[in-house]
Protein backbone atom coordinates (compact mmCIF):
# COMPACT_ATOMS: atom_id res chain seq x y z
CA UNK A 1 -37.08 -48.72 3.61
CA UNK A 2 -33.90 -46.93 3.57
CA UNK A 3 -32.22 -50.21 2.36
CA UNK A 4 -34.63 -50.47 -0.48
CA UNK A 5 -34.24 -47.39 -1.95
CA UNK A 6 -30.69 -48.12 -1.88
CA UNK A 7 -30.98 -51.39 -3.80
CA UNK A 8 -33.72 -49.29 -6.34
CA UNK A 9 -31.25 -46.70 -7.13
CA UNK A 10 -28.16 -48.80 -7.51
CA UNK A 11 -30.61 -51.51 -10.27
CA UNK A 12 -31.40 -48.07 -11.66
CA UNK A 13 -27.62 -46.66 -12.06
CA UNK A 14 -27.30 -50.35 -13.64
CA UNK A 15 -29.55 -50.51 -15.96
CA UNK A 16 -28.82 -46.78 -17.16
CA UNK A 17 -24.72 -48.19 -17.48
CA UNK A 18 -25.90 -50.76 -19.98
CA UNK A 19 -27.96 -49.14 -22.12
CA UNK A 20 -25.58 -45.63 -21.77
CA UNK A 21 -22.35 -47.83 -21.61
CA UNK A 22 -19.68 -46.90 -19.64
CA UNK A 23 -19.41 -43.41 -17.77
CA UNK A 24 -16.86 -41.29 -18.97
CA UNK A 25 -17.67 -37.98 -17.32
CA UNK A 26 -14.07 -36.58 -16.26
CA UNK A 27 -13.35 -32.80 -14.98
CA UNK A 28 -11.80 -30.67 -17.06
CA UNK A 29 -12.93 -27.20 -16.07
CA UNK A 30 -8.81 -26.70 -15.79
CA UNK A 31 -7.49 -27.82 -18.94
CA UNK A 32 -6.59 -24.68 -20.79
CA UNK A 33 -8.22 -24.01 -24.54
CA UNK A 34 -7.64 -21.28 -26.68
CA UNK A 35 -10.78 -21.20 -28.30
CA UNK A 36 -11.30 -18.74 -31.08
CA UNK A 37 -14.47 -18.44 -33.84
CA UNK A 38 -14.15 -16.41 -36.29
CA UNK A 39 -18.50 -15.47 -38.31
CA UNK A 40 -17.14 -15.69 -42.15
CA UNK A 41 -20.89 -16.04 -42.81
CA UNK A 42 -21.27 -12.83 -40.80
CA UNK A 43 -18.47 -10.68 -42.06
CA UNK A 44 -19.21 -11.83 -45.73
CA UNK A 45 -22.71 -11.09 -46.42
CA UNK A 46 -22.19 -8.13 -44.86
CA UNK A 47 -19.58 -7.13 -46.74
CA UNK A 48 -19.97 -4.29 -49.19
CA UNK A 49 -17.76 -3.37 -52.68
CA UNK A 50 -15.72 -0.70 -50.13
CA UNK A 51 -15.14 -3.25 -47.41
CA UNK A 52 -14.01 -6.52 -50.01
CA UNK A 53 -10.45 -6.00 -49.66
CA UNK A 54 -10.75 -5.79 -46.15
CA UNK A 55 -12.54 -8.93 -45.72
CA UNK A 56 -10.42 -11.10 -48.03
CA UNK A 57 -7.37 -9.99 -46.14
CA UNK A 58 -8.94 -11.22 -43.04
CA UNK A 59 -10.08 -14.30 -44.77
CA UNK A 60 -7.16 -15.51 -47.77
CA UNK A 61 -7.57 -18.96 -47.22
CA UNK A 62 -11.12 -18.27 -47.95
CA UNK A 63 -10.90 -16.51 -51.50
CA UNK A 64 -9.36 -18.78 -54.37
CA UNK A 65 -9.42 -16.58 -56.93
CA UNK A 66 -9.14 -12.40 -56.94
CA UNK A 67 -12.11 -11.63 -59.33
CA UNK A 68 -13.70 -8.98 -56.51
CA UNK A 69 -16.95 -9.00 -58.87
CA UNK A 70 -17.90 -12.79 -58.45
CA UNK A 71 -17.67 -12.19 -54.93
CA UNK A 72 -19.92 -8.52 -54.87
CA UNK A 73 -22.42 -10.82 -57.03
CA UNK A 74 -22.60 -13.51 -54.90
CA UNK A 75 -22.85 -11.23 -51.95
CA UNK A 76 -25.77 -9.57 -53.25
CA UNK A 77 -27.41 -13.08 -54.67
CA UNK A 78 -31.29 -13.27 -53.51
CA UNK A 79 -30.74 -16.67 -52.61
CA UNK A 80 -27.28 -16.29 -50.85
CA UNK A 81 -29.10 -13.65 -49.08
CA UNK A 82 -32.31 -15.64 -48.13
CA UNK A 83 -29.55 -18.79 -47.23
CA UNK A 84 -27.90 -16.20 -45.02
CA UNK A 85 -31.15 -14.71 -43.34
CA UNK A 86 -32.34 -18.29 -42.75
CA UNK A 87 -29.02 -19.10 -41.10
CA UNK A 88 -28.87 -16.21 -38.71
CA UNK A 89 -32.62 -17.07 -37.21
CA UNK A 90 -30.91 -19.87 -35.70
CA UNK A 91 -27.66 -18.74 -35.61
CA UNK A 92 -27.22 -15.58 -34.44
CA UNK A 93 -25.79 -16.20 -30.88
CA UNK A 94 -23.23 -19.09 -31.22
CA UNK A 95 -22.80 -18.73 -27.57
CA UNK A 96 -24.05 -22.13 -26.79
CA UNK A 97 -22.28 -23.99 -29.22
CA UNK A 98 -19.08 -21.97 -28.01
CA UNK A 99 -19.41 -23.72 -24.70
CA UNK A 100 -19.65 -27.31 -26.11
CA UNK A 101 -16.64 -27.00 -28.58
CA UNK A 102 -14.76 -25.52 -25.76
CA UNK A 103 -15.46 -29.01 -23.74
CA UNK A 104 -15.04 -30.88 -26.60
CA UNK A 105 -11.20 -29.45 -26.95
CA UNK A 106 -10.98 -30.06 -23.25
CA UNK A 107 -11.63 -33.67 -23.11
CA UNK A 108 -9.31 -34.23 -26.56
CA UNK A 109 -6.58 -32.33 -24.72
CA UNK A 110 -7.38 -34.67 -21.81
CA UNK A 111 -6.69 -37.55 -23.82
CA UNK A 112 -4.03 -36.12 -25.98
CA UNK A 113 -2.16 -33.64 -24.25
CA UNK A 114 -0.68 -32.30 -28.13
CA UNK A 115 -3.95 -31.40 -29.28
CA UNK A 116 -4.29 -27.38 -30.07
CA UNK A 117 -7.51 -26.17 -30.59
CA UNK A 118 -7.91 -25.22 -34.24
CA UNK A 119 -9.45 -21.73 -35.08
CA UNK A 120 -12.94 -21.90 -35.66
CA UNK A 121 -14.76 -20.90 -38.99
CA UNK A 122 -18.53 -20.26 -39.21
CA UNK A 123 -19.44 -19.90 -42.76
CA UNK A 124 -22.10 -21.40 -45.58
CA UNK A 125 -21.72 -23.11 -48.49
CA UNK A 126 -25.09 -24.21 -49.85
CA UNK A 127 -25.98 -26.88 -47.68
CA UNK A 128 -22.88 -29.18 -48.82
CA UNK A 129 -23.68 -32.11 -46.91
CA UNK A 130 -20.36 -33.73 -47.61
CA UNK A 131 -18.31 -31.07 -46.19
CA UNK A 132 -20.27 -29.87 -43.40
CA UNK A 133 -17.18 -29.66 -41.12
CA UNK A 134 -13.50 -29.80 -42.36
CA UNK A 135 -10.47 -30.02 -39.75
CA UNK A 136 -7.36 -29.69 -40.77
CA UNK A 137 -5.69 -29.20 -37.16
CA UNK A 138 -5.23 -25.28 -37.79
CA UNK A 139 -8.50 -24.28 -39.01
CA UNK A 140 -12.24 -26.06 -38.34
CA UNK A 141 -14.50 -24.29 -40.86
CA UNK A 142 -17.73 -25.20 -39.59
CA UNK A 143 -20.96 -25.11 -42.45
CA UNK A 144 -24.06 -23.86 -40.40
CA UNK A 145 -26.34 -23.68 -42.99
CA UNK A 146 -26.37 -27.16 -42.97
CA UNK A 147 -27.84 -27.60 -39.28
CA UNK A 148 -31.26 -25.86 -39.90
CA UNK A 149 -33.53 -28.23 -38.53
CA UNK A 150 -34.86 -31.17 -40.25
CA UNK A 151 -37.59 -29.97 -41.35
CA UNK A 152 -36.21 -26.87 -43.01
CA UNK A 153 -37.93 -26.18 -46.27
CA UNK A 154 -34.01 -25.80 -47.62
CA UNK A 155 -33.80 -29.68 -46.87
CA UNK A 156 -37.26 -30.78 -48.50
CA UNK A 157 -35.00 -32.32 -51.74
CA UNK A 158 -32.49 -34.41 -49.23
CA UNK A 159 -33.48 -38.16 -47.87
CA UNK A 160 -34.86 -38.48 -44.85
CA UNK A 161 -31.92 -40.41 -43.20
CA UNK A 162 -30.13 -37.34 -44.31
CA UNK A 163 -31.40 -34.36 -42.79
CA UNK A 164 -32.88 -35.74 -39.37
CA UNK A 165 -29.14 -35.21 -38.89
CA UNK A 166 -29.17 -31.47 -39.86
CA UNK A 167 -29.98 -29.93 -36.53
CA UNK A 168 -27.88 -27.52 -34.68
CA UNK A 169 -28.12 -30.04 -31.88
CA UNK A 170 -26.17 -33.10 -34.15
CA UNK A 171 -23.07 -29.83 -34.96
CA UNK A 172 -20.88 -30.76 -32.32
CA UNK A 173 -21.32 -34.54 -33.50
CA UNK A 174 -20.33 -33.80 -36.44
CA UNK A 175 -17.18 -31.54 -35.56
CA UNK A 176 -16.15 -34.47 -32.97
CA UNK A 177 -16.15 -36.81 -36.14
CA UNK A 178 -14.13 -34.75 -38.51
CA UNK A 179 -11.12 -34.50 -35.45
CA UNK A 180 -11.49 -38.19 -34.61
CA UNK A 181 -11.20 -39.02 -38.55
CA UNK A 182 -7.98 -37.68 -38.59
CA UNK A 183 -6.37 -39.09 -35.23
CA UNK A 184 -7.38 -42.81 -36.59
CA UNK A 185 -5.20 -43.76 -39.59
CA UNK A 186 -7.08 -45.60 -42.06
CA UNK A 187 -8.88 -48.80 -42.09
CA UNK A 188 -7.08 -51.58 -43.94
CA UNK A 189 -8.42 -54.62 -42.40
CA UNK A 190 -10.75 -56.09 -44.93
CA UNK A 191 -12.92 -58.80 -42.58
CA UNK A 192 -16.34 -57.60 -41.59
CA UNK A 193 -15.74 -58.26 -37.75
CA UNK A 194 -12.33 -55.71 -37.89
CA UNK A 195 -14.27 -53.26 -40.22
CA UNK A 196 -17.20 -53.24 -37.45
CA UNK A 197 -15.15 -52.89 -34.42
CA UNK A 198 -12.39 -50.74 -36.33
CA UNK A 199 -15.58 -48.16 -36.79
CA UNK A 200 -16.58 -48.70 -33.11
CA UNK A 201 -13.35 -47.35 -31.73
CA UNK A 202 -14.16 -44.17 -33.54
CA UNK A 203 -17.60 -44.40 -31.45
CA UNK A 204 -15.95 -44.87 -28.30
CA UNK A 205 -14.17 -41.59 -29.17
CA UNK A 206 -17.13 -40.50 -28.95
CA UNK A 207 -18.07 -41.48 -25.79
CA UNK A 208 -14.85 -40.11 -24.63
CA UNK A 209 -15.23 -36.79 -26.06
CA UNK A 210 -18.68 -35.91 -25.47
CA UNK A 211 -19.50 -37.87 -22.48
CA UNK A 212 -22.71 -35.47 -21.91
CA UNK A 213 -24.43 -36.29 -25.50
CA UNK A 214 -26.88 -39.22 -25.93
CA UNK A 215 -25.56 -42.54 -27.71
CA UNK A 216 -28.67 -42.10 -30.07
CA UNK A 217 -27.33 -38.44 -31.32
CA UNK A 218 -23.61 -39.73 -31.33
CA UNK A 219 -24.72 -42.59 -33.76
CA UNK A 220 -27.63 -40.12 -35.49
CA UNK A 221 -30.54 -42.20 -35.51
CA UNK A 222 -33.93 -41.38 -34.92
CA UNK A 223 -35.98 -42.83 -31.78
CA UNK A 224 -37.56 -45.65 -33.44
CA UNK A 225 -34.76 -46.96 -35.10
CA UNK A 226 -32.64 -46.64 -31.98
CA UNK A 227 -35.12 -48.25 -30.22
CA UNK A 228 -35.22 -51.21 -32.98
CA UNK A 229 -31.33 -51.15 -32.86
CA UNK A 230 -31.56 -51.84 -28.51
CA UNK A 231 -34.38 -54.53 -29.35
CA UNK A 232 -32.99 -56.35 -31.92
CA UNK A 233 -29.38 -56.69 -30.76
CA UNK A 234 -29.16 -60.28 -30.00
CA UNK A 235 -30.81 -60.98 -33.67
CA UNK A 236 -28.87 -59.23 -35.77
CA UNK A 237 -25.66 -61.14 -33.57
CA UNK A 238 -27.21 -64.53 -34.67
CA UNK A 239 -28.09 -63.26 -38.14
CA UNK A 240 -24.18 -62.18 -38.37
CA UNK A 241 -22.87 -65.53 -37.29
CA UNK A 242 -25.35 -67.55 -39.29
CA UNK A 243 -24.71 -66.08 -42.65
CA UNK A 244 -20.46 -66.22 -41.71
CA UNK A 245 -20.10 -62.97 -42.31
CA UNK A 246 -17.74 -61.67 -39.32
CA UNK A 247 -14.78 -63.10 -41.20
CA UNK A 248 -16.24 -62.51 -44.64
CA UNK A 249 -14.07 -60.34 -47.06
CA UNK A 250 -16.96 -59.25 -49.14
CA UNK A 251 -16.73 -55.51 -49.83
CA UNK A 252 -20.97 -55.31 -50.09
CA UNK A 253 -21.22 -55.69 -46.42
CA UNK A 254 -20.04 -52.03 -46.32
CA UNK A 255 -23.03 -50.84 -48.51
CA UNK A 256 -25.68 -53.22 -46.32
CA UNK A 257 -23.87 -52.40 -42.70
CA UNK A 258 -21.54 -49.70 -42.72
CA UNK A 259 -22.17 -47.30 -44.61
CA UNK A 260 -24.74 -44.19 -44.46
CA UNK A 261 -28.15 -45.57 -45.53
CA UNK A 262 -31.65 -45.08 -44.67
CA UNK A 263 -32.03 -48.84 -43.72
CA UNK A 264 -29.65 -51.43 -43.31
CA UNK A 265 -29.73 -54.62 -45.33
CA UNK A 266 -30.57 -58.06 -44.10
CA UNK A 267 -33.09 -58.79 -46.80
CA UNK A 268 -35.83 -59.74 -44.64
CA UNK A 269 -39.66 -58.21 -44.43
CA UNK A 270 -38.52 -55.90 -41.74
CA UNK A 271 -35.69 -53.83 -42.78
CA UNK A 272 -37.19 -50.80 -43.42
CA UNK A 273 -37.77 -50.73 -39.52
CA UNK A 274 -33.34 -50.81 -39.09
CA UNK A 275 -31.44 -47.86 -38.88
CA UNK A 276 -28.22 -47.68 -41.08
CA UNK A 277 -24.88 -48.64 -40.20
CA UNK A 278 -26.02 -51.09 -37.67
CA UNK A 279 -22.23 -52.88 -37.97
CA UNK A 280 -20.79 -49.58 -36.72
CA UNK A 281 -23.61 -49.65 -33.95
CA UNK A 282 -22.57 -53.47 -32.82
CA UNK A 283 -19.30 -52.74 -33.14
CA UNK A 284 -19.60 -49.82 -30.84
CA UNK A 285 -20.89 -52.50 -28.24
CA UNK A 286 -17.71 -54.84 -28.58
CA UNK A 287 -15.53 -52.26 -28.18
CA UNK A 288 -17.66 -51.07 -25.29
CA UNK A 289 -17.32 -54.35 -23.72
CA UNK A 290 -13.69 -55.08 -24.08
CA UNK A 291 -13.01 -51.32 -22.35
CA UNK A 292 -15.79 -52.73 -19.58
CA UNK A 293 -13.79 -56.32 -18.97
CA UNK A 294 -10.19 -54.77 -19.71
CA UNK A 295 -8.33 -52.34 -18.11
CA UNK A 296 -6.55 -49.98 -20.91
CA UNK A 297 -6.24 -46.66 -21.96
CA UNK A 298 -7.91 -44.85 -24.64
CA UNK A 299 -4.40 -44.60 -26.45
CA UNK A 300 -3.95 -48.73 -25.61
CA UNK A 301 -7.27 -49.19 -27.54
CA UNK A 302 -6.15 -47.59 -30.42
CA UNK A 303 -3.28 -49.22 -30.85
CA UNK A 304 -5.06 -52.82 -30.13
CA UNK A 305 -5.66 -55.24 -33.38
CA UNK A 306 -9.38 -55.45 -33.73
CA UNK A 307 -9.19 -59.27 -33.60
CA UNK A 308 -7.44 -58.77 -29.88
CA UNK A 309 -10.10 -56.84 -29.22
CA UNK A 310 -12.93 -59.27 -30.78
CA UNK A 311 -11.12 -62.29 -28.39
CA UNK A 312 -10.90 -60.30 -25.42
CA UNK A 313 -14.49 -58.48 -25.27
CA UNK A 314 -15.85 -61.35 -24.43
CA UNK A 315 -18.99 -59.61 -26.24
CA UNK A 316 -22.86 -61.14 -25.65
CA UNK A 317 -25.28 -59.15 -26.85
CA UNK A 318 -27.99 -57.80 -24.92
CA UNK A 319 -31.48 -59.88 -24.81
């Protein structure tokens, strides 16, 4: 009995590995982060005419311009004021997401041991989708009124492919993304295949940097089309090959595979039923399997060719 058991759990660890992909749970309870957030969204709504001065000093970066009256009217704004109330419901206690960007700056300090952790920035900007999170390596300013929930009446006018990302649980996602977009110098390889697994070493960062989050909220998709995405693997391999596109320089593959999109684009009956940026998903999985068959570094992979990487993944998609 005891023997079976044995064999149940290890299938079970096995099958969990392949859909989950390789473990990358480290410690790093004693790498050493100076973590510091700083409420802007706080401090400025609740600023009054008396206390401006105060708060811009704090804040410079933060004020362009010194008209003190465009900020006292947008202070007192009923609908800066309802975006604010809205905000703080959810918001209020960031001591949750405190803890995760703490690990997160742990495992990037793992990895890079020059890595300082920037100073954080709560604030709100009017649900700019585009610039939820900006890093620039001193300062992460952080837009929380864009994680809501998606269902937030705020959100009624965005796509749906849009805001079933805009939940306080996809944040740390998001903030992972903007720091890995800057430590991966731009893409200039211009054949699908490179483009694909070029994007999946940014997912593997991923993996590596938030080892405790689920592959489907890494990659943002919903359950269905994750599910569709795990299903469909080996045909969307053979579709690839078929139509020649891994070595195809044709820039519309971006808007069908790789880029944001509330379906991707084979032109058959069923693509509705596909998330977006299935390329980036598959090339997540070669990347995945060349760090499964070689042994490298995180740092190694980066500086790897994507067609090394394509020959030496040995990559078979799952049936």
């Amino acid at each position: 009995m005891q023997r079976i058991c044995a064999v149940f759990i290890l299938i079970t660890l096995l099958y969990s590995c392949k859909k989950e992909g390789k473990k990358l749970e480290i410690d790093v309870s004693n790498i050493a982060v100076d973590l510091k957030v700083a409420r802007f969204d706080i401090d400025f709504y609740k600023t009054t005419k008396e206390t401006l001065s105060k708060t811009k000093q704090q804040y410079s970066m933060l004020f362009p311009h010194n008209n003190d009256s465009v900020w006292i009217n947008k202070i007192n704004d009923k609908d800066e004021q309802e975006l604010f109330i809205e905000t703080q419901k959810i918001f209020k206690d960031l001591s949750k997401e405190e803890k995760q960007l703490e690990k997160l700056f742990q495992h990037i300090k793992y990895y890079n041991k020059n890595f300082q952790s920037p100073t954080v920035i709560t604030m709100l900007t009017n649900i700019d989708y585009d610039n939820r999170v900006v890093y620039n390596k001193g300062f992460l300013l952080i837009s929380l009124d864009a994680y809501l929930g998606e269902t937030h009446e705020f959100y009624n006018d965005f796509p749906k492919y849009i805001s079933q990302n805009n939940h306080k649980e996809h944040l740390i996602v998001d903030v992972a993304n903007a720091i890995i977009n800057t430590q991966i110098p731009p893409n200039v390889e211009r054949n699908f295949i490179d483009k694909m697994i070029y994007e999946g070493k940014k997912m593997y960062l991923l993996d590596t940097y938030l080892p405790k989050v689920s592959d489907r909220e890494k990659i943002g998709y919903t359950k269905e089309k994750w599910d569709w995405a795990l299903n469909s693997e080996e045909d969307i391999w053979k579709y690839f090959i078929e139509k020649d596109f891994l070595f195809s320089t044709d820039s519309e593959l971006n808007k069908r595979f790789l880029d944001i999109a509330p379906f991707s684009k084979f032109y058959l009956g069923e693509d509705t039923l596909s998330p977006g940026r299935i390329g980036v998903w598959v090339g997540w999985q070669i990347v995945r399997s060349y760090m499964e068959k070689n042994d490298v570094s995180l740092s190694e992979l980066l500086q790897t060719e994507e067609e090394e990487i394509f020959k030496k993944s040995k990559y078979k998609p799952k049936k």
